[in-house]
Protein backbone atom coordinates (compact mmCIF):
# COMPACT_ATOMS: atom_id res chain seq x y z
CA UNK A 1 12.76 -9.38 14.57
CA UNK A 2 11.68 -5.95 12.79
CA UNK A 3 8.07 -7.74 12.60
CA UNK A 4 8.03 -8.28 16.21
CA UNK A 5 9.39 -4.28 17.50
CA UNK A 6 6.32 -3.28 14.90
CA UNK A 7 3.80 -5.21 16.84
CA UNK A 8 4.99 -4.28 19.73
CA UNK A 9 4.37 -0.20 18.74
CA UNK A 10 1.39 -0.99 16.76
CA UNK A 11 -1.04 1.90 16.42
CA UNK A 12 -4.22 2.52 14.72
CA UNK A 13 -4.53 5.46 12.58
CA UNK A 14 -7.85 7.57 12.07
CA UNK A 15 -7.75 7.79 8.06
CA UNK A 16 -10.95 8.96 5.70
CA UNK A 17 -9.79 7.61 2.35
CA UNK A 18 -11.02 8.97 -1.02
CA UNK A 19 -10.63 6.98 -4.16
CA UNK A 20 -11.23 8.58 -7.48
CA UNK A 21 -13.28 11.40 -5.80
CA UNK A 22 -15.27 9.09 -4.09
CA UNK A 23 -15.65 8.23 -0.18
CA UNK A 24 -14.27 4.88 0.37
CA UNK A 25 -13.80 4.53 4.06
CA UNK A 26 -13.41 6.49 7.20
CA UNK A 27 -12.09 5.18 10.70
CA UNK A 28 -9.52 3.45 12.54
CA UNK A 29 -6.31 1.65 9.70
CA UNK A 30 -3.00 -0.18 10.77
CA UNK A 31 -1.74 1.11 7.63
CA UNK A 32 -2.50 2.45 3.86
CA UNK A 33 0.30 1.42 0.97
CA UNK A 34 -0.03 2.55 -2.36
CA UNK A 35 1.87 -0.15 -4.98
CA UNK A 36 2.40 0.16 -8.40
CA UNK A 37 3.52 -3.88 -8.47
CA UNK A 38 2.47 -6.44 -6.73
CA UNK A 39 5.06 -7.29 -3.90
CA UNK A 40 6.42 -5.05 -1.28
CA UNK A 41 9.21 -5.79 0.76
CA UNK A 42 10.79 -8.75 0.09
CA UNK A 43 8.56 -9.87 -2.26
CA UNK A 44 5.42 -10.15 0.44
CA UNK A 45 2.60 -10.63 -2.47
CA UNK A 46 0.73 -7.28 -1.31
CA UNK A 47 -1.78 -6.45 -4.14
CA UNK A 48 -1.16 -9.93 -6.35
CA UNK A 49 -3.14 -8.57 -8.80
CA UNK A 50 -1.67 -5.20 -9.36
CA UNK A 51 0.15 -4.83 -12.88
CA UNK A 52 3.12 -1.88 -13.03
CA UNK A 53 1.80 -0.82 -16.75
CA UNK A 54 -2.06 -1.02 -16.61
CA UNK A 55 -1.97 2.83 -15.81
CA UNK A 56 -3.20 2.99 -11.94
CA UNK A 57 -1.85 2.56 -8.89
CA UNK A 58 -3.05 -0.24 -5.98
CA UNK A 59 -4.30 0.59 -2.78
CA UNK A 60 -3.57 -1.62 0.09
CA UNK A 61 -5.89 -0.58 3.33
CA UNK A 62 -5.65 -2.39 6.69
CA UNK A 63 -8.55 -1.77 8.42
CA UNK A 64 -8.93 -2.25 12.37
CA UNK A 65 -6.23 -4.97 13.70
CA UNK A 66 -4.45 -5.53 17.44
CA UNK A 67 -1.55 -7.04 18.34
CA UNK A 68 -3.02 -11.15 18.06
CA UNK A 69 -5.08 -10.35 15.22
CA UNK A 70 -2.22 -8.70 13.10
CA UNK A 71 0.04 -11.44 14.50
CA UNK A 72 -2.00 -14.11 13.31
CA UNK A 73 -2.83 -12.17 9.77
CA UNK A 74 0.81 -12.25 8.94
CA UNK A 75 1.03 -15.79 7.29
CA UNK A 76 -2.04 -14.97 5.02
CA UNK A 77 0.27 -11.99 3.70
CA UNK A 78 2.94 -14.29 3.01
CA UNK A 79 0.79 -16.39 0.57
CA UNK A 80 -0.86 -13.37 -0.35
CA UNK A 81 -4.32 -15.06 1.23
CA UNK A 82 -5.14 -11.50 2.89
CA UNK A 83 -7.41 -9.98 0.70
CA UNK A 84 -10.83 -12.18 1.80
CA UNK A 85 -10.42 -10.61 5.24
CA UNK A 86 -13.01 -7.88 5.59
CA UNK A 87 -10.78 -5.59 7.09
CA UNK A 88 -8.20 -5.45 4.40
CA UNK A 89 -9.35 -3.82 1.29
CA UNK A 90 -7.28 -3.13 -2.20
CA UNK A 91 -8.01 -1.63 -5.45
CA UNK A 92 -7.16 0.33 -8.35
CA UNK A 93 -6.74 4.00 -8.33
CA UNK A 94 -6.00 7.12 -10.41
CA UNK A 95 -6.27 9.48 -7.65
CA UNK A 96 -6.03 8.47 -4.07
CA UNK A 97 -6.59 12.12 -1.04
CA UNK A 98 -6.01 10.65 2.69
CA UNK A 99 -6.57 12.76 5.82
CA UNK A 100 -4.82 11.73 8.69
CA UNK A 101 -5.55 13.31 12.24
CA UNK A 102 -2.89 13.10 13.86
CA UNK A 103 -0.15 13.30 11.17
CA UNK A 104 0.96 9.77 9.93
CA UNK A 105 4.21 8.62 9.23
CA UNK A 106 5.24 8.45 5.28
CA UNK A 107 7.67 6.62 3.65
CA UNK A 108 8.06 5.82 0.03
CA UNK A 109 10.36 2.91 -1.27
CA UNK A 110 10.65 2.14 3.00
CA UNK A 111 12.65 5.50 3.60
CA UNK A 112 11.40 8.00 5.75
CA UNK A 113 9.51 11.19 4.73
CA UNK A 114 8.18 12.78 7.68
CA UNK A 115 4.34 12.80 8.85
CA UNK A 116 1.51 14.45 7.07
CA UNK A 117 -2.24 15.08 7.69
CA UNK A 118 -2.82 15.17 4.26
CA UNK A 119 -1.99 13.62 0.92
CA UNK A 120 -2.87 13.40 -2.35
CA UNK A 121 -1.66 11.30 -5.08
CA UNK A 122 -2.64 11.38 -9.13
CA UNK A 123 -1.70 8.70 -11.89
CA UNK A 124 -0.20 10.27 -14.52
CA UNK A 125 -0.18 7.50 -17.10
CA UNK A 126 2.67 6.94 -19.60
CA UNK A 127 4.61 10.23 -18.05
CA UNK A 128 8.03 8.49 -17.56
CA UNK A 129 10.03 6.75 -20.40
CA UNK A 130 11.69 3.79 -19.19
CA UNK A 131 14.78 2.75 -21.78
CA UNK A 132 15.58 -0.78 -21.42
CA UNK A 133 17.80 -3.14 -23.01
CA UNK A 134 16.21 -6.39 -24.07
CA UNK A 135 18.27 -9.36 -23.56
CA UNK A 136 18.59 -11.63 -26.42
CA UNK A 137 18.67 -8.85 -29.40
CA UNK A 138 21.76 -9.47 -31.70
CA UNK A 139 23.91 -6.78 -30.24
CA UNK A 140 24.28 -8.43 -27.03
């Protein structure tokens, strides 16, 4: 049901995208998510290759779409088969700057920041300590 009030809203975006200092692409975008694992959601298999400790983050891009055509991308998603189409692209980052005109909406961990024209983001690698306990160890 929340897929279907999306679709029926859906609006491009007019994003430039720099990666790494570098132009990467410029234009029209249903969206731009930045993961640090692989799923989003769910568990929709979003970047299926991303890794949470290899030290960068994964950029998700979805290029020009409409109503049918993001409609009919949705089961590719699913099975995380999305990546071949040419408007989707994904990759690594350590630094990711976005301009948006006008401001986009922003939401990390799917709650709502407000809208922005710009953002940038920076890996810091190995800046948080995680403490875990390990199941199995003796003192369990």
């Amino acid at each position: 049901l929340a897929t279907l009030r999306e679709l029926a809203h859906l609006r491009l975006w007019q994003l430039t995208v720099h990666v790494d200092g570098k132009p990467l692409r410029g234009g029209a975008a249903l969206f731009a998510s930045i993961l640090n694992t692989p799923t989003f959601g769910s568990g929709i298999p979003a970047v299926p290759h991303a890794r949470i400790n290899d030290g960068a983050l994964d950029l998700l891009l979805a290029g020009r779409f409409n109503r049918l055509t993001a409609l009919l991308m949705l089961p590719r998603l699913l099975l995380g088969r999305h990546l071949t189409d040419a408007r989707i692209y994904s990759a690594p980052l350590a630094t990711l700057a976005i301009h948006a005109v006008p401001p986009v909406p922003m939401a990390v961990d799917g709650e709502y920041l407000g809208e922005a024209t710009e953002v940038t983001l920076r890996v810091l690698p190995a800046a948080l300590r995680v403490v875990a306990r390990i199941v199995g160890e003796a003192n369990d």
